[in-house]
C-alpha atoms as a PDB file:
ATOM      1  CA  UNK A   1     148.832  27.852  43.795  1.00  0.00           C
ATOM      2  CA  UNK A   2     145.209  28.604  44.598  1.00  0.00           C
ATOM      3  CA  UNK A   3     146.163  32.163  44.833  1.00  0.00           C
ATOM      4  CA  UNK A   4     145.734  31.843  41.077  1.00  0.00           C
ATOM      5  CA  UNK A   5     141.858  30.741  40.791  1.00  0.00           C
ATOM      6  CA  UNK A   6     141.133  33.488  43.444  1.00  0.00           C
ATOM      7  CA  UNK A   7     142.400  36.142  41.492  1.00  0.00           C
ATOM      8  CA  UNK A   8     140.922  34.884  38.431  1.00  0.00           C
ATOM      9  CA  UNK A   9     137.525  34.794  40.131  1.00  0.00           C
ATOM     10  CA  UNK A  10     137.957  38.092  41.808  1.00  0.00           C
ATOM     11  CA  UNK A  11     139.133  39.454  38.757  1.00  0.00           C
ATOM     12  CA  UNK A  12     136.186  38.224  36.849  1.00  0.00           C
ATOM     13  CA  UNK A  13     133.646  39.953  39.722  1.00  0.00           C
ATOM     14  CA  UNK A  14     135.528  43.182  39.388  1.00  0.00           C
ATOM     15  CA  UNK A  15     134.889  43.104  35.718  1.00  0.00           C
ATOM     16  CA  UNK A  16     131.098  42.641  36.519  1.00  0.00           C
ATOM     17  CA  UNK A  17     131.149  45.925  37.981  1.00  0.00           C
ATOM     18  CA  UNK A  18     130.605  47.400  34.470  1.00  0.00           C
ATOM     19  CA  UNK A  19     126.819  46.559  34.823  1.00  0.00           C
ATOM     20  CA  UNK A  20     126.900  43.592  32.395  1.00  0.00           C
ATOM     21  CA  UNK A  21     125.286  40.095  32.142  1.00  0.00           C
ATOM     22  CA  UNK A  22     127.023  37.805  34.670  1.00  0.00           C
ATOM     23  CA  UNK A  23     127.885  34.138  33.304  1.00  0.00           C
ATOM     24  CA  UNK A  24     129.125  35.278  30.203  1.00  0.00           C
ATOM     25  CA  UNK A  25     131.349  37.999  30.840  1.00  0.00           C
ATOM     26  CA  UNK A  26     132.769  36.093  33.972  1.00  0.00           C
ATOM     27  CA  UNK A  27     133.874  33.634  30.909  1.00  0.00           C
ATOM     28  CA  UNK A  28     135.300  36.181  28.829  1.00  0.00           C
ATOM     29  CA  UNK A  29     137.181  37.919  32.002  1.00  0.00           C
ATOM     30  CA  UNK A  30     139.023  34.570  32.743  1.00  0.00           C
ATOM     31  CA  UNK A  31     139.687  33.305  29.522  1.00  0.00           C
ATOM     32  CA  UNK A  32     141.191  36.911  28.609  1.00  0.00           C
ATOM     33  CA  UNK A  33     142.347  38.272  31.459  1.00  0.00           C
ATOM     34  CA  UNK A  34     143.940  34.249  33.043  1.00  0.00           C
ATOM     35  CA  UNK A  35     146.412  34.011  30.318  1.00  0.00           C
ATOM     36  CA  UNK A  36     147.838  38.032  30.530  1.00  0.00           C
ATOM     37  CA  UNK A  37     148.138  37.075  34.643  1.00  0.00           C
ATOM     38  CA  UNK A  38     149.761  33.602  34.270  1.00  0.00           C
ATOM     39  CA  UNK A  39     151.532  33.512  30.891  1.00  0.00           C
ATOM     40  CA  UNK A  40     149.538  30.261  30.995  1.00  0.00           C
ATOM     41  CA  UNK A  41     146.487  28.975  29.010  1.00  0.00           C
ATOM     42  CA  UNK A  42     143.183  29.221  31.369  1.00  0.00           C
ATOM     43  CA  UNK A  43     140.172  28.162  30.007  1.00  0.00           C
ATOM     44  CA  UNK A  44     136.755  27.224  31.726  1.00  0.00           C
ATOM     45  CA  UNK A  45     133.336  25.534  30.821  1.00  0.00           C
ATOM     46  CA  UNK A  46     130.408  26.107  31.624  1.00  0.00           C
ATOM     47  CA  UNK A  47     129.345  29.632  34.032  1.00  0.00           C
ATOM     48  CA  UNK A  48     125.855  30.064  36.288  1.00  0.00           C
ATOM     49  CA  UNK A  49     125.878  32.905  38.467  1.00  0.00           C
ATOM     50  CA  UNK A  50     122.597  34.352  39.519  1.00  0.00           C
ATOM     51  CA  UNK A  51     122.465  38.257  39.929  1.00  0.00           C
ATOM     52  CA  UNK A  52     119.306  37.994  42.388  1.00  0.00           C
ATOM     53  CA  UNK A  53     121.704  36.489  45.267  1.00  0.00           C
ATOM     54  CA  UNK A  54     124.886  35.975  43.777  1.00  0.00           C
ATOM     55  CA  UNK A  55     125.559  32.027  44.133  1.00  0.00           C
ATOM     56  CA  UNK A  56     126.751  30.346  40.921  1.00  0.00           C
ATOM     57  CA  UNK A  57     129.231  27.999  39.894  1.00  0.00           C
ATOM     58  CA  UNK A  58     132.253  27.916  37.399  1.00  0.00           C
ATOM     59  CA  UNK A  59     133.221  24.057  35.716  1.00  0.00           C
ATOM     60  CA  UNK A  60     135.773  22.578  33.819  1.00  0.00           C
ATOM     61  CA  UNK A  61     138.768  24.945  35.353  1.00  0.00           C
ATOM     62  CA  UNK A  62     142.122  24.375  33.508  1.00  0.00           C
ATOM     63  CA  UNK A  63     145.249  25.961  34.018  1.00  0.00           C
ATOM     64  CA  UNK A  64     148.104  25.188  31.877  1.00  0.00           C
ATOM     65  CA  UNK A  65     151.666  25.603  32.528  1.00  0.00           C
ATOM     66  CA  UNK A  66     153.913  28.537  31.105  1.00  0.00           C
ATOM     67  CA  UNK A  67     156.547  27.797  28.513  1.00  0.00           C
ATOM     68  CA  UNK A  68     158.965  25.700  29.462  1.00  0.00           C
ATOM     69  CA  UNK A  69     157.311  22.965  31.292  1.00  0.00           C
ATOM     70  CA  UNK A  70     155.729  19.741  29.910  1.00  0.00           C
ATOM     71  CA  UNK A  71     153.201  18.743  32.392  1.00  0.00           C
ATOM     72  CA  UNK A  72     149.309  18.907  31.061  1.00  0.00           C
ATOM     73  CA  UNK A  73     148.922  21.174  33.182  1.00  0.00           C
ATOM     74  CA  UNK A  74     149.010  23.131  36.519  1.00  0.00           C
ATOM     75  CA  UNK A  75     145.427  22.496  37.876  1.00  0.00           C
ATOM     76  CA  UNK A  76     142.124  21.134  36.892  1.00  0.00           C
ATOM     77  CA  UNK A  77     138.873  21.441  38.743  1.00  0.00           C
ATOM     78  CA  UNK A  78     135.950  20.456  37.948  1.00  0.00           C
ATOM     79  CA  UNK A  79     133.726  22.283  39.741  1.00  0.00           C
ATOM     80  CA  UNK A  80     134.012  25.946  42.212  1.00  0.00           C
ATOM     81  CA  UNK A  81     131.312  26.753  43.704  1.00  0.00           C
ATOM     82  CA  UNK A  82     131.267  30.560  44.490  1.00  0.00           C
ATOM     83  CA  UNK A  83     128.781  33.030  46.257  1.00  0.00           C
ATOM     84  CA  UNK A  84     128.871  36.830  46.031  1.00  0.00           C
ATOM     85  CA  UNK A  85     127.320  39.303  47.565  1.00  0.00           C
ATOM     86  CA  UNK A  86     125.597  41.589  45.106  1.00  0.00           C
ATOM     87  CA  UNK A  87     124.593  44.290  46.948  1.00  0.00           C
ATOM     88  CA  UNK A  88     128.411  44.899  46.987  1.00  0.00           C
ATOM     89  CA  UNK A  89     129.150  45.028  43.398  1.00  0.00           C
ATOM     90  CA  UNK A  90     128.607  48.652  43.102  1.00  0.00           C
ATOM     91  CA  UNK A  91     130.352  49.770  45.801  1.00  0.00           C
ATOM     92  CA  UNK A  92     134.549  49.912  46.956  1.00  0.00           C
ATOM     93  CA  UNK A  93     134.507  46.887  48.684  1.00  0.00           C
ATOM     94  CA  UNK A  94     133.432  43.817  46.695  1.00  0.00           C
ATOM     95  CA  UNK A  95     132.260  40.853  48.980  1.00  0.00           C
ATOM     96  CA  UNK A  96     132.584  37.512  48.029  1.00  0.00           C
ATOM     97  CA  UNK A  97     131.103  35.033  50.333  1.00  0.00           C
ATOM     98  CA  UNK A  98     132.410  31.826  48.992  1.00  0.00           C
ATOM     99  CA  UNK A  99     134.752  30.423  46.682  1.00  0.00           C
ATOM    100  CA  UNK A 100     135.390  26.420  46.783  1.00  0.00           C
ATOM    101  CA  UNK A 101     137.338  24.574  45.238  1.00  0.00           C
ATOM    102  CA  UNK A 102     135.817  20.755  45.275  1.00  0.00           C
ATOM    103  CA  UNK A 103     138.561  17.691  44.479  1.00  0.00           C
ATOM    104  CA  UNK A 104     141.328  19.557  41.519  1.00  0.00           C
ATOM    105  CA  UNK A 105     143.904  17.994  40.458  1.00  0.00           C
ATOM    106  CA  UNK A 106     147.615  19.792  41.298  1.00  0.00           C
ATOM    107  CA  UNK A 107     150.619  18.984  39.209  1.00  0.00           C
ATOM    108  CA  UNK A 108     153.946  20.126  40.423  1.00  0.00           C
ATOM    109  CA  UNK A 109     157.057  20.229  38.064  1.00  0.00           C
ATOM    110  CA  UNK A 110     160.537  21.958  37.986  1.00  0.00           C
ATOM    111  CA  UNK A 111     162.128  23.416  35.154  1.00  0.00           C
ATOM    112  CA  UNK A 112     165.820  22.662  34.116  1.00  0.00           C
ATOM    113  CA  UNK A 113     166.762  26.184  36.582  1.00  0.00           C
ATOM    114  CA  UNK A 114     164.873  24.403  39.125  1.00  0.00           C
ATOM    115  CA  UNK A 115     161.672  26.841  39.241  1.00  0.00           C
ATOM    116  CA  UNK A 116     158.638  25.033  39.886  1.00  0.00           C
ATOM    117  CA  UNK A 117     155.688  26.065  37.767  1.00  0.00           C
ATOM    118  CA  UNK A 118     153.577  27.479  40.368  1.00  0.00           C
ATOM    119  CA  UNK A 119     156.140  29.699  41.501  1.00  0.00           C
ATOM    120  CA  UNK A 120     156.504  30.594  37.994  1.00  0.00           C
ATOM    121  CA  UNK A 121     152.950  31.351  37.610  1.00  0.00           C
ATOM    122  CA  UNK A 122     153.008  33.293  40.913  1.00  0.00           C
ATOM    123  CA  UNK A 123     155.768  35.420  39.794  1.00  0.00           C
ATOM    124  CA  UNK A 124     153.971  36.170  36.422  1.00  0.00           C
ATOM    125  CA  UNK A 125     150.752  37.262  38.069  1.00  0.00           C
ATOM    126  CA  UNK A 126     153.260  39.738  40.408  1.00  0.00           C
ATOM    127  CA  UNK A 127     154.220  41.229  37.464  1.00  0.00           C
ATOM    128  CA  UNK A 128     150.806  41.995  35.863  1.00  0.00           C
ATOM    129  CA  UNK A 129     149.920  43.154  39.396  1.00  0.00           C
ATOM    130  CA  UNK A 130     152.672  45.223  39.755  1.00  0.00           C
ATOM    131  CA  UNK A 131     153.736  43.890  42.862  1.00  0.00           C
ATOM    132  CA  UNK A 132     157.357  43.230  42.383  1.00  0.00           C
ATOM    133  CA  UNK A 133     157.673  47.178  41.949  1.00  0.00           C
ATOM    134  CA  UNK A 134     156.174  49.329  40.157  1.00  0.00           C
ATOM    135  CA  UNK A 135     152.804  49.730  39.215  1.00  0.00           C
ATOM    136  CA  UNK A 136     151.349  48.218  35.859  1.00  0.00           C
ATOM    137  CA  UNK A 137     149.310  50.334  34.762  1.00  0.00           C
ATOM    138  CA  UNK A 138     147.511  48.274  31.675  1.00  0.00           C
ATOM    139  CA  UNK A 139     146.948  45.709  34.683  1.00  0.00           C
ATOM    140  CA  UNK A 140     145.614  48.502  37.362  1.00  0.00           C
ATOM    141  CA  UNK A 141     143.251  50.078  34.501  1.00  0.00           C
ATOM    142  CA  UNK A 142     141.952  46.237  33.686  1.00  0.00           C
ATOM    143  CA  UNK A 143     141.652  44.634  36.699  1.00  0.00           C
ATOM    144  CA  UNK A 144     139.859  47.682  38.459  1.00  0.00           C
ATOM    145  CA  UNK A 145     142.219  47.464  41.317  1.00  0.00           C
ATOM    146  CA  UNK A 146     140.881  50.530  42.955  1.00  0.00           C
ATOM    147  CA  UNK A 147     138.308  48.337  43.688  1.00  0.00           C
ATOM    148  CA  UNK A 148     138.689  46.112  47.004  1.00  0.00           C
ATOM    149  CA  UNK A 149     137.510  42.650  48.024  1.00  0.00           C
ATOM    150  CA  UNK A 150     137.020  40.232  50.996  1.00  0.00           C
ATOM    151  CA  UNK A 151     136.897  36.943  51.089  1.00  0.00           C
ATOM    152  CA  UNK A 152     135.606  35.390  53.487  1.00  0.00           C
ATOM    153  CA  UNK A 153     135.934  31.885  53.197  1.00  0.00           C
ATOM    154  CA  UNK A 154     137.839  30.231  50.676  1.00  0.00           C
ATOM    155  CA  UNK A 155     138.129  26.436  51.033  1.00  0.00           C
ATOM    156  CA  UNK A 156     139.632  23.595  49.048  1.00  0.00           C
ATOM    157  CA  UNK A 157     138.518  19.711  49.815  1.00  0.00           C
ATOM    158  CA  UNK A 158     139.748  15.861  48.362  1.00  0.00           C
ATOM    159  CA  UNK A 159     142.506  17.489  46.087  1.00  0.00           C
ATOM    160  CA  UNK A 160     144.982  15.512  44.736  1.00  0.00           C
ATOM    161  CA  UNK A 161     148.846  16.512  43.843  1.00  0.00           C
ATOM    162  CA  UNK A 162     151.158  14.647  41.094  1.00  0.00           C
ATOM    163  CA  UNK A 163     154.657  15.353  41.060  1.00  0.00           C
ATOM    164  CA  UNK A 164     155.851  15.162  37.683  1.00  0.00           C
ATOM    165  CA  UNK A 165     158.981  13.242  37.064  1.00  0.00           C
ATOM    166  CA  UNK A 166     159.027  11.234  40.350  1.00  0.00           C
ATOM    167  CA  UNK A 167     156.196   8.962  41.711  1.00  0.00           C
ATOM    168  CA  UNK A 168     153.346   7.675  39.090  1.00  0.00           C
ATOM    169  CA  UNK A 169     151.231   8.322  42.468  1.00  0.00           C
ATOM    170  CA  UNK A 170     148.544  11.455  43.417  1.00  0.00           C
ATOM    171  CA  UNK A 171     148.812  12.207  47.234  1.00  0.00           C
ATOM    172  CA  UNK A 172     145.568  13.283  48.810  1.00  0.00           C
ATOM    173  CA  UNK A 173     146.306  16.934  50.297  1.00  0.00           C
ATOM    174  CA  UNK A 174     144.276  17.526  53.326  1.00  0.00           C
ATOM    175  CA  UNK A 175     141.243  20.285  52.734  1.00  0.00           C
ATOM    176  CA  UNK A 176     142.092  23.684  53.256  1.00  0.00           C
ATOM    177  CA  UNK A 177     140.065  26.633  54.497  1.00  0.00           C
ATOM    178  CA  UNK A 178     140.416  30.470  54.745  1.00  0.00           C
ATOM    179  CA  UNK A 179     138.522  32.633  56.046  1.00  0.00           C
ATOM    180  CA  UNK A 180     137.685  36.511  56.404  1.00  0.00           C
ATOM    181  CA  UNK A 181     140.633  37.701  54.010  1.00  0.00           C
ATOM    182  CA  UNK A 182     140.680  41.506  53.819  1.00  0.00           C
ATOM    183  CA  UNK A 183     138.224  41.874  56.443  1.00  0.00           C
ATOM    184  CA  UNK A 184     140.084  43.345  59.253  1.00  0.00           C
ATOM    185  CA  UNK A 185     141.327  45.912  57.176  1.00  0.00           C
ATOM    186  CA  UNK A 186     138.659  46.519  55.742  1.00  0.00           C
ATOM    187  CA  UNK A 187     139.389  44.695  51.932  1.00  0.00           C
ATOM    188  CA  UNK A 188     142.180  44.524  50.160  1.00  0.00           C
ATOM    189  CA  UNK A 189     143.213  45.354  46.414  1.00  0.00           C
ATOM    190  CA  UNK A 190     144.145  42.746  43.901  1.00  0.00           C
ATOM    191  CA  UNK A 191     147.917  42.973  45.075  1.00  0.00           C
ATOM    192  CA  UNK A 192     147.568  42.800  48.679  1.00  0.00           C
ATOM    193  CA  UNK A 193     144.879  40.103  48.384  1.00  0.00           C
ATOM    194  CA  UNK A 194     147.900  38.193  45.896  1.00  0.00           C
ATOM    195  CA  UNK A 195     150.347  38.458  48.918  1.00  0.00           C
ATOM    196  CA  UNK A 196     147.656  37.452  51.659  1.00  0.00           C
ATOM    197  CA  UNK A 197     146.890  34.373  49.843  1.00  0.00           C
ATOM    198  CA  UNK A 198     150.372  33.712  48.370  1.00  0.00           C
ATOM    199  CA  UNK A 199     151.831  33.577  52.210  1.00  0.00           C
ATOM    200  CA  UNK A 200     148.584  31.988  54.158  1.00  0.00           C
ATOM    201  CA  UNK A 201     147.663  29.133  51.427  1.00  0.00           C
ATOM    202  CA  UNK A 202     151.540  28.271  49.693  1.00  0.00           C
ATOM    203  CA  UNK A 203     152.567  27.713  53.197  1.00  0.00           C
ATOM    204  CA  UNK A 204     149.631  25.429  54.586  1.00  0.00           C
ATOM    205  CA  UNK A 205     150.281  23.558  51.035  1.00  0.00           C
ATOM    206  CA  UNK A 206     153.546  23.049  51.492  1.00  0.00           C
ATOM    207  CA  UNK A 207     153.162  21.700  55.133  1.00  0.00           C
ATOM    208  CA  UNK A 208     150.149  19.521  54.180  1.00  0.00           C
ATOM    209  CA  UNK A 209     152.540  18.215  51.155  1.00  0.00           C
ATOM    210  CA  UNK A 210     155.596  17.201  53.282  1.00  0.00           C
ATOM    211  CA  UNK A 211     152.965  15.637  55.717  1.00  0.00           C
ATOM    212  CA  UNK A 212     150.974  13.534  53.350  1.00  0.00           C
ATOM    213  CA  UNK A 213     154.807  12.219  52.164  1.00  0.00           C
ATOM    214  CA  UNK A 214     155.309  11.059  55.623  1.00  0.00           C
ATOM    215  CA  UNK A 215     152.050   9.761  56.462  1.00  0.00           C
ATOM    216  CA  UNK A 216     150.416   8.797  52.540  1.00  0.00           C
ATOM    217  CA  UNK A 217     152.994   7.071  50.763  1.00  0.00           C
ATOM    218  CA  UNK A 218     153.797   3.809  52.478  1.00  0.00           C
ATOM    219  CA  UNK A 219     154.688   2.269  49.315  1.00  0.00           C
ATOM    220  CA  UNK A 220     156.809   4.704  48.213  1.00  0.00           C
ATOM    221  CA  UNK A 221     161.215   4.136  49.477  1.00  0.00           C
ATOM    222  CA  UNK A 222     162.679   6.192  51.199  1.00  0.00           C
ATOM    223  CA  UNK A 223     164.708   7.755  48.219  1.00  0.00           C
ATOM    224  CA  UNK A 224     161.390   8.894  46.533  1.00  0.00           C
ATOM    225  CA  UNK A 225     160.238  10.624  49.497  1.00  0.00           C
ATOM    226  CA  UNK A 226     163.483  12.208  50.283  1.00  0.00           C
ATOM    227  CA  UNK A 227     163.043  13.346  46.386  1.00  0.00           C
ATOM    228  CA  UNK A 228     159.686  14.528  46.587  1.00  0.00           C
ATOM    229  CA  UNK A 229     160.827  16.559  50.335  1.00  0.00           C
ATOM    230  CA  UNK A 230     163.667  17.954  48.210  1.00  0.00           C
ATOM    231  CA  UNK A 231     161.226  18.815  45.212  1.00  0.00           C
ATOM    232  CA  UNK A 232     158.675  20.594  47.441  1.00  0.00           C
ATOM    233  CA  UNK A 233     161.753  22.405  49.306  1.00  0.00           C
ATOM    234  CA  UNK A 234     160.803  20.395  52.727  1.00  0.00           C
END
């Protein structure tokens, strides 16, 4: 799920690349480019990033849900706090210092076919990216993904997840942290850096989920944590 706001943010510093003002063309990258990646609506408040040392922060992050789900929406932060490094900017490796993500809100829902929306969101950002086959060549020439990043941390603290349709109850996920992604092989393009994040963070999710089910939701009976197991496919 997170794989999303990296990519947007990434995204956005690629774009930068072109040599123009920072905060405002971050904006524009996200709010354009989000909704071609996710077949979702993406929109964001207010932007600060300085281009002396590269800290800034991004507010008011909302991603919607593509069509055929009913939830609000996917995610909702209200504040990342990010830091690049700007010496890198010009070069092939972009180096991004920090992105975190401080207490979003998660909603999970399935479809009638049983899709959840984040893996319906994943699966639409694989096909801008190319990565299901095939390259996508309006996405490589956009996205500058001859361009490659590292990460090296990205961290998420005091979300929250809703499942939609079975418990009126958000279960505190416990925080999450990455670190050096891309850096032993030196960075990785927008693709790789999709599947690096996809398998590392949708995994410790998942786990952190099922766990917070077990050890969160003493109120809840045993049939509504057997659903929400089944609904989060532990």
């Amino acid at each position: 799920m997170f794989l999303v706001v990296a990519l947007l943010i990434v995204g956005a510093a690629v774009f930068f690349l072109s040599g123009n003002p920072l905060g405002h063309l971050v904006k524009m990258a996200i709010e354009e480019f989000g909704p071609k990646m996710t077949q979702a609506e993406v929109s964001v408040g207010a932007i600060a990033i300085s281009a002396t040392d590269g800290e800034g922060s991004i507010s008011n992050l909302k991603l919607g849900n593509p069509k055929g789900f009913k939830s609000n929406h996917a995610l909702k932060a209200d504040k990342i706090a990010l830091a690049l490094e700007p010496s890198s900017l010009t070069k092939d490796v972009v180096v991004i210092r920090k992105i975190a993500l401080d207490s979003p809100h998660i909603i999970y829902e399935k479809n009638s076919n049983g899709v959840t929306n984040f893996d319906a969101i994943q699966r639409n950002i694989e096909q801008y990216l190319g990565t299901s086959g095939g390259k996508n060549k309006d996405s490589s020439e956009k996205s500058g993904d001859t361009k490659k990043m590292i990460i090296e941390s990205f961290s998420v603290r005091n979300a929250k997840v809703s499942y939609s349709g079975l418990m009126d109850v958000d279960i505190n996920l416990p925080d999450i942290e990455l670190r050096d992604i891309g850096k032993k092989t030196g960075g990785v393009d927008a693709a790789n850096l999709a599947k690096a994040i996809i398998s590392e963070l949708n995994a410790r999710t998942m786990q952190a989920a099922a766990k917070s089910v077990t050890n969160s939701v003493g109120a809840a009976t045993d049939s509504a944590k057997k659903a929400i197991k089944g609904f989060i496919g532990k």
